[in-house]
C-alpha atoms as a PDB file:
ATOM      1  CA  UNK A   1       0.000   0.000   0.000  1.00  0.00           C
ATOM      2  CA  UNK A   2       1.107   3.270  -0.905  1.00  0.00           C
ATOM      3  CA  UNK A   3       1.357   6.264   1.805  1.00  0.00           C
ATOM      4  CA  UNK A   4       0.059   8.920   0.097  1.00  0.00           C
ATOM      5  CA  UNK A   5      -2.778   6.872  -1.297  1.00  0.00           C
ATOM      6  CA  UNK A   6      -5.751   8.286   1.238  1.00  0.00           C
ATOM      7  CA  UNK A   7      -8.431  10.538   2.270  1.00  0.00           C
ATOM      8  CA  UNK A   8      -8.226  14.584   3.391  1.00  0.00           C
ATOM      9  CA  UNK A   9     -11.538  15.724   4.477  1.00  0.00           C
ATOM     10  CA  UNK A  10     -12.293  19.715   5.507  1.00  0.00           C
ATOM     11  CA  UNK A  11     -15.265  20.171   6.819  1.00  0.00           C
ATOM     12  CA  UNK A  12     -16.519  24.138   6.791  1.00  0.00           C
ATOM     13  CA  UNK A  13     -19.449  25.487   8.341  1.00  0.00           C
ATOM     14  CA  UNK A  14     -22.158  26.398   5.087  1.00  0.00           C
ATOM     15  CA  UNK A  15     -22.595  29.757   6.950  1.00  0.00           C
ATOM     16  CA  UNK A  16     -19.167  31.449   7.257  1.00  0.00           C
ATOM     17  CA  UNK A  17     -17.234  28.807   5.793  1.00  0.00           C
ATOM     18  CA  UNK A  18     -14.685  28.742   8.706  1.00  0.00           C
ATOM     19  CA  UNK A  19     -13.308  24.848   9.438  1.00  0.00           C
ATOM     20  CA  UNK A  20     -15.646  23.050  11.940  1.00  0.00           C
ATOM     21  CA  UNK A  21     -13.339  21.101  14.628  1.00  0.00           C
ATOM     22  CA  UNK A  22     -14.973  18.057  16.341  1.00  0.00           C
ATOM     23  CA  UNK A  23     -16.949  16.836  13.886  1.00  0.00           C
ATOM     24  CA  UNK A  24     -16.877  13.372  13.810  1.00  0.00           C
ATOM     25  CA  UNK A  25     -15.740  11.731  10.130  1.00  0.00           C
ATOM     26  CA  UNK A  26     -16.183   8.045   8.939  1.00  0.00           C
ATOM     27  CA  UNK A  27     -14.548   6.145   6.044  1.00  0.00           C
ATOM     28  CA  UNK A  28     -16.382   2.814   4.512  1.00  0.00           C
ATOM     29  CA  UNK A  29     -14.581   1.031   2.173  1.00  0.00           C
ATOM     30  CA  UNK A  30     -11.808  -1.372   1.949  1.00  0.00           C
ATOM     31  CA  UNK A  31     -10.608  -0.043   5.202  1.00  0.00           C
ATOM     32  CA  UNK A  32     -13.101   1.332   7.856  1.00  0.00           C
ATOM     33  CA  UNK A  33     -11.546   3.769  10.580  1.00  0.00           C
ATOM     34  CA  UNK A  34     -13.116   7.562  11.651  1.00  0.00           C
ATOM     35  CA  UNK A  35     -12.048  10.372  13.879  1.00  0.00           C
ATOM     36  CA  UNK A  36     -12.736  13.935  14.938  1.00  0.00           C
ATOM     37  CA  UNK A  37     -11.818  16.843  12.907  1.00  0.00           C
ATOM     38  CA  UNK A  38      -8.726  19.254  14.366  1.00  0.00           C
ATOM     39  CA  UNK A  39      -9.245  22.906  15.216  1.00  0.00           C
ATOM     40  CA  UNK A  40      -8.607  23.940  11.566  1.00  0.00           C
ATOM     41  CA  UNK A  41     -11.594  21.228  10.491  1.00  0.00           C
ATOM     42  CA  UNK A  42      -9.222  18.717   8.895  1.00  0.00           C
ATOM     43  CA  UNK A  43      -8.891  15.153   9.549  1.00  0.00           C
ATOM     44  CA  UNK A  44      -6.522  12.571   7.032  1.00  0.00           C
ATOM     45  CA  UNK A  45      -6.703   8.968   6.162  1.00  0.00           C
ATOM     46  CA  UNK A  46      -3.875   7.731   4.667  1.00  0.00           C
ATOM     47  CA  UNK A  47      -2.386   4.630   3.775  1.00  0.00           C
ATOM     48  CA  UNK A  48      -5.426   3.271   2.285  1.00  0.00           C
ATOM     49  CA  UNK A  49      -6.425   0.758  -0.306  1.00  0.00           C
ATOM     50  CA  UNK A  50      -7.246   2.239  -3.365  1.00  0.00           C
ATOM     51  CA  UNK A  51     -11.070   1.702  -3.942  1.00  0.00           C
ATOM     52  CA  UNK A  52     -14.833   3.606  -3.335  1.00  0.00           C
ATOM     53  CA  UNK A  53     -15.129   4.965  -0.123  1.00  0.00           C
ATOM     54  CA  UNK A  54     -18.301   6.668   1.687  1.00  0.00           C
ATOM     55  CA  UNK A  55     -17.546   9.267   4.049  1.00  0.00           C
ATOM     56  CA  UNK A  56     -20.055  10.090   6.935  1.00  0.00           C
ATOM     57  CA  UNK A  57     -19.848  13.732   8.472  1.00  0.00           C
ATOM     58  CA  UNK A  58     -21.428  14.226  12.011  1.00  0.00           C
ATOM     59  CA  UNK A  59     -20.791  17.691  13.041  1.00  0.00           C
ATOM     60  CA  UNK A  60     -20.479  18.123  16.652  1.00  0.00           C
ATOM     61  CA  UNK A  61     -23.865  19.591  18.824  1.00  0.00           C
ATOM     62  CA  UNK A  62     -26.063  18.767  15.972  1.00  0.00           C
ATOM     63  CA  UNK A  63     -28.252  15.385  14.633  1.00  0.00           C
ATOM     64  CA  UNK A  64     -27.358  16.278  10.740  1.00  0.00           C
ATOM     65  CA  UNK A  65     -24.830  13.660   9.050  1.00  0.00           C
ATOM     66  CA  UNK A  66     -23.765  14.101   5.596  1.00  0.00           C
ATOM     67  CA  UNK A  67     -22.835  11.546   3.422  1.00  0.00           C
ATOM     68  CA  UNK A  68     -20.390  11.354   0.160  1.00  0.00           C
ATOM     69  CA  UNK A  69     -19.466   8.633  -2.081  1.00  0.00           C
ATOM     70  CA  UNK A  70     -15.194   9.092  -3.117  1.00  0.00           C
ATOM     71  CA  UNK A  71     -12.759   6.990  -5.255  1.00  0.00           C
ATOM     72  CA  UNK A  72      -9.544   7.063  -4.107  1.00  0.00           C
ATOM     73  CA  UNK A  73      -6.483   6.316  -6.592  1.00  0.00           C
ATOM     74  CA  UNK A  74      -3.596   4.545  -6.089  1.00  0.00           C
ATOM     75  CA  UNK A  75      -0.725   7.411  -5.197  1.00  0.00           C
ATOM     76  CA  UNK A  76      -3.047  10.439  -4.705  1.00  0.00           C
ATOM     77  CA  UNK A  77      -4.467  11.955  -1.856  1.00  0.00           C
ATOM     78  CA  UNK A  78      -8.044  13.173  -2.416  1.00  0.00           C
ATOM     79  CA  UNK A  79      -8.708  16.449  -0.801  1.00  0.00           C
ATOM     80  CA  UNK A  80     -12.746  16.170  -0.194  1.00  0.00           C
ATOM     81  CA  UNK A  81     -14.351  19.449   1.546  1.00  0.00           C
ATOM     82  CA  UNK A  82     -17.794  19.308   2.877  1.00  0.00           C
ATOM     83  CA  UNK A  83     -20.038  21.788   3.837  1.00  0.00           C
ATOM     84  CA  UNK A  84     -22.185  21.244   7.013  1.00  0.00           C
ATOM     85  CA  UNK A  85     -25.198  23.460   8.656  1.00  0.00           C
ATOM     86  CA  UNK A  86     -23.904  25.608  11.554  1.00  0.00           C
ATOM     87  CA  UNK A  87     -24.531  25.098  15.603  1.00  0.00           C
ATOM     88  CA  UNK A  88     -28.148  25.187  16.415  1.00  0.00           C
ATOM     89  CA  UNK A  89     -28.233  27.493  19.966  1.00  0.00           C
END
């Protein structure tokens, strides 16, 4: 398996566009793993088979999840940026 083979997701906030941190990402495919976002809304998967992937997007303090079908190729790291409603108050 290559290194740079993988997954970059950025998830922004539809309203201001600023990175959302803590929201909670999935990956379904070959390989299955998941993890919250940083403070600048990023989160990487690397390492992974080359194949379709879903990704599931739970942004933190809210019940939405977004979902997105990817293909990842052997050697490339796909940069995938989702947009997600902001914090209900």
């Amino acid at each position: 398996m290559d290194d740079l083979t993988g997954i970059e997701v950025l998830v922004i906030s539809s309203a201001d566009r600023k990175p959302v941190k803590g929201s909670l990402v999935l990956i379904l495919g070959e390989d299955a793993m998941g993890g919250p976002t940083e403070e600048n809304g990023k989160i990487s998967f690397l390492a992974l088979a080359p194949g379709l992937y879903k990704i599931s997007v739970s942004p933190p303090a809210s019940d939405q999840t977004i979902w997105r079908d990817v293909t990842v190729e052997k050697g490339k790291t796909l940069l995938v940026q989702i947009a997600v409603e902001p914090e209900k108050e």
